[in-house]
PDB file of N, CA and C in Angstrom:
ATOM      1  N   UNK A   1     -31.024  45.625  14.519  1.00  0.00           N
ATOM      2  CA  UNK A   1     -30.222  44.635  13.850  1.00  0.00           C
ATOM      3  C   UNK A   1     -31.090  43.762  12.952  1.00  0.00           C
ATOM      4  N   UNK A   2     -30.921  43.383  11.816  1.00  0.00           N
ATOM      5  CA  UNK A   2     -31.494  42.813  10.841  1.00  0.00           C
ATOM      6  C   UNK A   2     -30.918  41.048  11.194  1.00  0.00           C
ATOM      7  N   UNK A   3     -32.173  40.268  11.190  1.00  0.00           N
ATOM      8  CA  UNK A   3     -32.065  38.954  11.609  1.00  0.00           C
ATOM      9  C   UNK A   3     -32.135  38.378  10.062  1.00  0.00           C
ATOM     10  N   UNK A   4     -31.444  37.117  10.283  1.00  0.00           N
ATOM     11  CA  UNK A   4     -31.078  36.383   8.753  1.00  0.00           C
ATOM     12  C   UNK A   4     -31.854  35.626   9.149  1.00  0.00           C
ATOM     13  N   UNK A   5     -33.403  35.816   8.632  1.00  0.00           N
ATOM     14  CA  UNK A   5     -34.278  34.663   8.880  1.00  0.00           C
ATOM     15  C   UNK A   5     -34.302  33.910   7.465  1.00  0.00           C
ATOM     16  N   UNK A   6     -33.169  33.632   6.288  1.00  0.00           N
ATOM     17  CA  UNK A   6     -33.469  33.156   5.475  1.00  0.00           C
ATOM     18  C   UNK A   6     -32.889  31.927   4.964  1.00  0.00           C
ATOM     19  N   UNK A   7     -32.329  31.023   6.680  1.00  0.00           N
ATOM     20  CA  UNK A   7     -32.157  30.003   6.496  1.00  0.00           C
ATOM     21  C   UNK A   7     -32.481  28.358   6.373  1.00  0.00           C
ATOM     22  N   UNK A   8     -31.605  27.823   5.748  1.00  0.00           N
ATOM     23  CA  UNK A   8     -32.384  26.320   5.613  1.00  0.00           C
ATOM     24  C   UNK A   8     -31.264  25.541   6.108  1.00  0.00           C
ATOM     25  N   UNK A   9     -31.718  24.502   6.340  1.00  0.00           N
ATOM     26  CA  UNK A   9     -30.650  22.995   6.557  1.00  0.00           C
ATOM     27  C   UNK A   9     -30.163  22.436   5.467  1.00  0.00           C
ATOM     28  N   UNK A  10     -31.204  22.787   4.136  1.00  0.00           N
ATOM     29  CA  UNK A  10     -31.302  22.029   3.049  1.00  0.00           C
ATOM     30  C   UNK A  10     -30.394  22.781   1.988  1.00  0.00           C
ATOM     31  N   UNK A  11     -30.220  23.679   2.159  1.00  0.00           N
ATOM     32  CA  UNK A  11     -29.297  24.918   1.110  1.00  0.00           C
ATOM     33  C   UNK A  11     -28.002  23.755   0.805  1.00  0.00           C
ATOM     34  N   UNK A  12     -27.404  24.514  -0.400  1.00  0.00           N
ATOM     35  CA  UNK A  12     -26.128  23.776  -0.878  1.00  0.00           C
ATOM     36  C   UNK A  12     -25.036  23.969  -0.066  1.00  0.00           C
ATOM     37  N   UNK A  13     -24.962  25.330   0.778  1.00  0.00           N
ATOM     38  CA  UNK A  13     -23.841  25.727   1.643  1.00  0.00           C
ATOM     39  C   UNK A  13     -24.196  24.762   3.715  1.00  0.00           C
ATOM     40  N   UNK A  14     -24.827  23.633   2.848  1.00  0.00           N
ATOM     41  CA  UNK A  14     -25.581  23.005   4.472  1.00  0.00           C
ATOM     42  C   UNK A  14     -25.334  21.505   4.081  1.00  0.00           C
ATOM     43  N   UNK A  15     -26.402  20.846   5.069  1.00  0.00           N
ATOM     44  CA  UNK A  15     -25.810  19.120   4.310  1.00  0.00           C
ATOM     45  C   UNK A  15     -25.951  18.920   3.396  1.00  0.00           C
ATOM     46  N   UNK A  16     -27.211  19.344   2.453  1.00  0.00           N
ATOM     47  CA  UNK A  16     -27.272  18.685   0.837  1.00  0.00           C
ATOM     48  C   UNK A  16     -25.473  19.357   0.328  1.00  0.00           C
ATOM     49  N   UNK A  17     -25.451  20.262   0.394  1.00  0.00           N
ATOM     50  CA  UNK A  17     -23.791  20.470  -0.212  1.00  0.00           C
ATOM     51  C   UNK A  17     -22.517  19.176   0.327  1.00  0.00           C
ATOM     52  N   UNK A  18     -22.536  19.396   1.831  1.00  0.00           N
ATOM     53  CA  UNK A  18     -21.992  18.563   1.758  1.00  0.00           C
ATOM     54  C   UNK A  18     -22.048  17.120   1.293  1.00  0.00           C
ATOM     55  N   UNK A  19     -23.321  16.875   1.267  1.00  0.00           N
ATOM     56  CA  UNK A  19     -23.663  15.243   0.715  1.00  0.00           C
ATOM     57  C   UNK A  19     -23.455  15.231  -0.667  1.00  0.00           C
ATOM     58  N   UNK A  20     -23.576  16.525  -1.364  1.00  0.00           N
ATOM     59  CA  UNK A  20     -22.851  15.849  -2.607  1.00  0.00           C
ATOM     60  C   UNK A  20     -21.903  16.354  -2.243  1.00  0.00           C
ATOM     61  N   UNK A  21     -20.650  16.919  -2.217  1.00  0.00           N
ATOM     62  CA  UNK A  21     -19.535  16.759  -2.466  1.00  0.00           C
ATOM     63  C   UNK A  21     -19.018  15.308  -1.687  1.00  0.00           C
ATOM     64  N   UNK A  22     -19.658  14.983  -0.834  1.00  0.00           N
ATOM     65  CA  UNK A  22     -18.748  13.734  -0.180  1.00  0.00           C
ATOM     66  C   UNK A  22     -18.751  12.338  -1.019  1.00  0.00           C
ATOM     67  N   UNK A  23     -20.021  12.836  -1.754  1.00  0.00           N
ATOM     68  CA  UNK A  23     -20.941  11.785  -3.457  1.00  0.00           C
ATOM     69  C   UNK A  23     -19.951  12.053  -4.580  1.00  0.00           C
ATOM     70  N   UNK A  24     -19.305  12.980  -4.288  1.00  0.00           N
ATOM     71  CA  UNK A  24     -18.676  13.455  -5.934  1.00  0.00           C
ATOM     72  C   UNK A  24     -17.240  12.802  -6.146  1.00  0.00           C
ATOM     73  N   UNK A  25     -16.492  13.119  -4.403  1.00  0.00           N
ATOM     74  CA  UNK A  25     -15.207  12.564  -4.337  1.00  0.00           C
ATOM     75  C   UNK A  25     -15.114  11.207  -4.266  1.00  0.00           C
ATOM     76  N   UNK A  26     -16.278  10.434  -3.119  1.00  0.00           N
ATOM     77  CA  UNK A  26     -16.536   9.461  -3.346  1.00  0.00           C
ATOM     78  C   UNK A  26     -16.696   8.388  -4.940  1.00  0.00           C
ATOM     79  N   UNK A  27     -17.218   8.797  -5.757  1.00  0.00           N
ATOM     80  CA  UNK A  27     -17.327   8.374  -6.875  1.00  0.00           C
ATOM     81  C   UNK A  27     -15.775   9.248  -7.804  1.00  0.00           C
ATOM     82  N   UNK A  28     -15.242   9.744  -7.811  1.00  0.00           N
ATOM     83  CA  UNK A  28     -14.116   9.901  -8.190  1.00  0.00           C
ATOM     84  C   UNK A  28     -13.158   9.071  -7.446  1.00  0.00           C
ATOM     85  N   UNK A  29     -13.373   8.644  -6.365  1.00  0.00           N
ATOM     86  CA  UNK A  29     -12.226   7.861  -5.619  1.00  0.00           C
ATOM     87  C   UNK A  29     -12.240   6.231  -6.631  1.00  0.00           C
ATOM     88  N   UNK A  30     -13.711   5.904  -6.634  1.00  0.00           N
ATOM     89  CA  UNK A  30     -14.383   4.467  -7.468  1.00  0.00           C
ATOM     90  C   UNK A  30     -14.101   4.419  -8.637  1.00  0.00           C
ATOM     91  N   UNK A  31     -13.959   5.672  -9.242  1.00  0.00           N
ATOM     92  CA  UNK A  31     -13.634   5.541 -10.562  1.00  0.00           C
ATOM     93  C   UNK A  31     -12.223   5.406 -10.935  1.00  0.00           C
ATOM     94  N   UNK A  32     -11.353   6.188 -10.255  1.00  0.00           N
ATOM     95  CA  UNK A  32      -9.745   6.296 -10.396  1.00  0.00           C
ATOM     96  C   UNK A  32      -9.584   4.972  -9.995  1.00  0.00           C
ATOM     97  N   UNK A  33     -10.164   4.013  -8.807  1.00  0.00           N
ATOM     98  CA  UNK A  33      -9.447   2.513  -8.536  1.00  0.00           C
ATOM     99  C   UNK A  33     -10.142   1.808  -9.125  1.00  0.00           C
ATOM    100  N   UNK A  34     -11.015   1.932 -10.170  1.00  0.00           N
ATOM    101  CA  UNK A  34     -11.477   0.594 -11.230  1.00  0.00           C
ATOM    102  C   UNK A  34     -10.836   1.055 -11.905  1.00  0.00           C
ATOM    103  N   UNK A  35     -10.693   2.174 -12.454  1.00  0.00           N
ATOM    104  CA  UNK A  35      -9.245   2.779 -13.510  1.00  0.00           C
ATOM    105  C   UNK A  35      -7.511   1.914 -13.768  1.00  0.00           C
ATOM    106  N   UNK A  36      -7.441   1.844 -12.330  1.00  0.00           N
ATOM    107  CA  UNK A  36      -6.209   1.201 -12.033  1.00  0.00           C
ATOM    108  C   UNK A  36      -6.233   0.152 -11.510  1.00  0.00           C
ATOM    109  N   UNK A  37      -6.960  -0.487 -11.278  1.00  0.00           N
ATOM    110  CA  UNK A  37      -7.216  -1.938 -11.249  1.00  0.00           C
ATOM    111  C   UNK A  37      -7.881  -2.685 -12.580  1.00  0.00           C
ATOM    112  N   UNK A  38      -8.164  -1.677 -13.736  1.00  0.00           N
ATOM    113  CA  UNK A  38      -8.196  -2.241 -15.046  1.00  0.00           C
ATOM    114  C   UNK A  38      -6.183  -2.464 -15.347  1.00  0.00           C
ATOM    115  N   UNK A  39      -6.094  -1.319 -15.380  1.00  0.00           N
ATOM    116  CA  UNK A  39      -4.017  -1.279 -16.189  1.00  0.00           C
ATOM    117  C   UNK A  39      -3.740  -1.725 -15.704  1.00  0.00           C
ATOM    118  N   UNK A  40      -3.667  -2.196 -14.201  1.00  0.00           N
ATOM    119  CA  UNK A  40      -2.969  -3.257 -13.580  1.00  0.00           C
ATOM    120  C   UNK A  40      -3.433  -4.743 -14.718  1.00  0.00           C
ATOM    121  N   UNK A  41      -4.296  -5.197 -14.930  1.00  0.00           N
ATOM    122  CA  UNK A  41      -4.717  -6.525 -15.152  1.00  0.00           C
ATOM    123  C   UNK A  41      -4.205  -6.505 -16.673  1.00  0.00           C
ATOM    124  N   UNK A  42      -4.525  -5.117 -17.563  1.00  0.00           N
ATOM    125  CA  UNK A  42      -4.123  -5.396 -18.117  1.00  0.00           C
ATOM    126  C   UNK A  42      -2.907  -5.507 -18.698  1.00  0.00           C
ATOM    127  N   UNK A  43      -1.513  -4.494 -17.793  1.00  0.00           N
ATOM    128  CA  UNK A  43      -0.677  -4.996 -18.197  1.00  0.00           C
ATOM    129  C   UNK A  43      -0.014  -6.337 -17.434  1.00  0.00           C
ATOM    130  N   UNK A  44      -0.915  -7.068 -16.775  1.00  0.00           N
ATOM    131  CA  UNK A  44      -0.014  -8.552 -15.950  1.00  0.00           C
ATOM    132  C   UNK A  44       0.122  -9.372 -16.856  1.00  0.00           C
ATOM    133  N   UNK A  45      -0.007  -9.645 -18.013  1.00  0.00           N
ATOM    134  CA  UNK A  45      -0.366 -10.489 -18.973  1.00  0.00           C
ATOM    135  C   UNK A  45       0.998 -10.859 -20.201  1.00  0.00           C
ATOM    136  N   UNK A  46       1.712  -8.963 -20.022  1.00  0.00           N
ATOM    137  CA  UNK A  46       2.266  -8.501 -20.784  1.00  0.00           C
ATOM    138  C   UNK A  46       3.859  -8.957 -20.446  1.00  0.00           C
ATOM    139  N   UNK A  47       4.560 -10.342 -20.353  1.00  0.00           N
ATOM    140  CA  UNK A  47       5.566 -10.633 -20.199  1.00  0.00           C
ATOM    141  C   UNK A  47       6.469 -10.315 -21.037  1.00  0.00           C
ATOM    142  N   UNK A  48       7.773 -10.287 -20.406  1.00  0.00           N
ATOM    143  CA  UNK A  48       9.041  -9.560 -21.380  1.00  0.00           C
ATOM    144  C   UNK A  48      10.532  -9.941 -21.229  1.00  0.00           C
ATOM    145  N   UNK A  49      11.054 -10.254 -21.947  1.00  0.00           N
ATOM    146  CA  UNK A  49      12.850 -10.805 -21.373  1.00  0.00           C
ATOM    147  C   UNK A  49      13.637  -9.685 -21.796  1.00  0.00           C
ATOM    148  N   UNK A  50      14.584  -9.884 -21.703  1.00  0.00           N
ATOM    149  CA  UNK A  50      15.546  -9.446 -21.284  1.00  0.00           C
ATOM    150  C   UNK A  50      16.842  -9.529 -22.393  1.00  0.00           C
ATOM    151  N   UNK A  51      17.361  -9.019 -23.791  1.00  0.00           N
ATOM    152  CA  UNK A  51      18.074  -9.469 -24.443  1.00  0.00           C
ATOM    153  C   UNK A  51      19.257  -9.069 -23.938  1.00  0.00           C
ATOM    154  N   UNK A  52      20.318  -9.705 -24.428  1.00  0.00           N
ATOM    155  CA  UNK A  52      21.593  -9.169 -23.796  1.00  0.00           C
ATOM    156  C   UNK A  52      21.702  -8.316 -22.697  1.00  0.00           C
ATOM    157  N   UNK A  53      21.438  -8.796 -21.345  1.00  0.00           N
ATOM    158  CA  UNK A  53      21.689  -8.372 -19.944  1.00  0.00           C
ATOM    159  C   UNK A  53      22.561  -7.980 -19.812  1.00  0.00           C
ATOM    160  N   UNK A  54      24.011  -7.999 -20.437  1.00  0.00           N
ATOM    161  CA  UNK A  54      25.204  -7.683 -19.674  1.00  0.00           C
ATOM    162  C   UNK A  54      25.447  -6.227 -20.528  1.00  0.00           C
ATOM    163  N   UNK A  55      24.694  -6.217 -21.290  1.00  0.00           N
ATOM    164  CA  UNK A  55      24.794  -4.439 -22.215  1.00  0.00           C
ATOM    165  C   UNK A  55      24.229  -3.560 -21.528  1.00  0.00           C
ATOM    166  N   UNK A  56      23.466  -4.018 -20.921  1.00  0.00           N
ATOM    167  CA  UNK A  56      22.958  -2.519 -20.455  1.00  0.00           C
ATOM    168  C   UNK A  56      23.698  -1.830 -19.244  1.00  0.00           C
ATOM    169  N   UNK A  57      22.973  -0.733 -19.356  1.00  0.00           N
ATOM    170  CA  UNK A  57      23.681   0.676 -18.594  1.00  0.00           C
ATOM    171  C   UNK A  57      22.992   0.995 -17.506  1.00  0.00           C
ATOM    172  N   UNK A  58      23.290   2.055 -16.354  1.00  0.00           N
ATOM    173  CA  UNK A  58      22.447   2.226 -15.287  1.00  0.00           C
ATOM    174  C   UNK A  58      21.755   2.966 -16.151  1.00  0.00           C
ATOM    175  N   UNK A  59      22.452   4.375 -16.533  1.00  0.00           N
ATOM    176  CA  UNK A  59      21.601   5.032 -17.214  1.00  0.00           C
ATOM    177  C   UNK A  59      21.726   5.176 -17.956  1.00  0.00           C
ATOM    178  N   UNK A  60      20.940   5.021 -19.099  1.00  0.00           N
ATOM    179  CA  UNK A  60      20.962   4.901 -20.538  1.00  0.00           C
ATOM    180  C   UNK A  60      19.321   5.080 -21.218  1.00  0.00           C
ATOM    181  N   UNK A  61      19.222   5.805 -22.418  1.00  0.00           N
ATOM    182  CA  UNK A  61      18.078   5.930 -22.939  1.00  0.00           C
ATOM    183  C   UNK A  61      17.677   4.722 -23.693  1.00  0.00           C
ATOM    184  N   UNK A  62      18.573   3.943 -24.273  1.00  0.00           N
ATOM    185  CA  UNK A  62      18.818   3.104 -24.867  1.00  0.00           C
ATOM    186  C   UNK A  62      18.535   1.713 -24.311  1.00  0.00           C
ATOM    187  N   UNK A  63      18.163   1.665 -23.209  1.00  0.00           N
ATOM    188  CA  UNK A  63      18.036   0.020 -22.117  1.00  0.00           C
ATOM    189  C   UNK A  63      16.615  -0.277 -22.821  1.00  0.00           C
ATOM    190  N   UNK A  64      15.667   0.313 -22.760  1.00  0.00           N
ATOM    191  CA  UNK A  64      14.555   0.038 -23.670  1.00  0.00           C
ATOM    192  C   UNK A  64      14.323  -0.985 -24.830  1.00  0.00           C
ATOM    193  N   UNK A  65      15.550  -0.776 -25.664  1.00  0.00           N
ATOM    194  CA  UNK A  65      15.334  -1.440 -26.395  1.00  0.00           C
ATOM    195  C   UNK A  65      15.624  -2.699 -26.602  1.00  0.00           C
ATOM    196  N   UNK A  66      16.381  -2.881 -25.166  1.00  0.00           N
ATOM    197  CA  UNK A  66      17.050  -4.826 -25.083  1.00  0.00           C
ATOM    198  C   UNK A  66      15.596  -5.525 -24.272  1.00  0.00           C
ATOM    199  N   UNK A  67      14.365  -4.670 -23.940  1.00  0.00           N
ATOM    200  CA  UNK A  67      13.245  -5.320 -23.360  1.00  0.00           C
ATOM    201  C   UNK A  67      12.303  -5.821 -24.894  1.00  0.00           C
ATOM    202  N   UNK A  68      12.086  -7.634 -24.985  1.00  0.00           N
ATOM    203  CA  UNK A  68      11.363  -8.148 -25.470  1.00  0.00           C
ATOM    204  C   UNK A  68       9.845  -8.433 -24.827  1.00  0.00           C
ATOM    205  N   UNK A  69       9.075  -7.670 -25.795  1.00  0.00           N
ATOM    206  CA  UNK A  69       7.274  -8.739 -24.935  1.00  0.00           C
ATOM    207  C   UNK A  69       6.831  -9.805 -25.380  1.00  0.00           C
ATOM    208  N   UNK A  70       6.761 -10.816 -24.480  1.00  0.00           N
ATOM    209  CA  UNK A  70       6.522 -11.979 -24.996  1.00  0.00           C
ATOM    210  C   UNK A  70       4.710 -12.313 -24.744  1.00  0.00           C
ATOM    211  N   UNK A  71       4.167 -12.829 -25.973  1.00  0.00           N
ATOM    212  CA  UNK A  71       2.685 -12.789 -25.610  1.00  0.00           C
ATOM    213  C   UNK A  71       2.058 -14.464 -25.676  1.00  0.00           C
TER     214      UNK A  71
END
């Protein structure tokens, strides 16, 4: 029987693999929530009324356009 003496701890299919991938998602997790904790802030800023309330529809493509942004 042929012995697989040609292993390491250190190989990519061992912890260094896993340590980066746990580095990769990790920093994709950091990046997607400073991502969205930027659009959040920046749209809080972005106030808007409401023109003629009693026109609109449940559903309608058209409700859009009774929203004013006020800056």
């Amino acid at each position: 029987m042929a012995e697989n003496t040609n292993r390491s701890i250190f190989a990519l299919d061992g912890i260094t693999g896993m340590l980066i991938a746990t580095a990769l998602l990790l920093s994709i997790l950091a990046g997607l929530t400073v991502w969205g904790i930027s659009a959040q802030q920046n749209n809080a800023d972005k106030f808007y009324i409401i023109k003629d309330a009693n026109s609109l529809k449940m559903i309608d493509k058209n409700n859009a356009a009774h929203r004013v942004i006020v800056n």
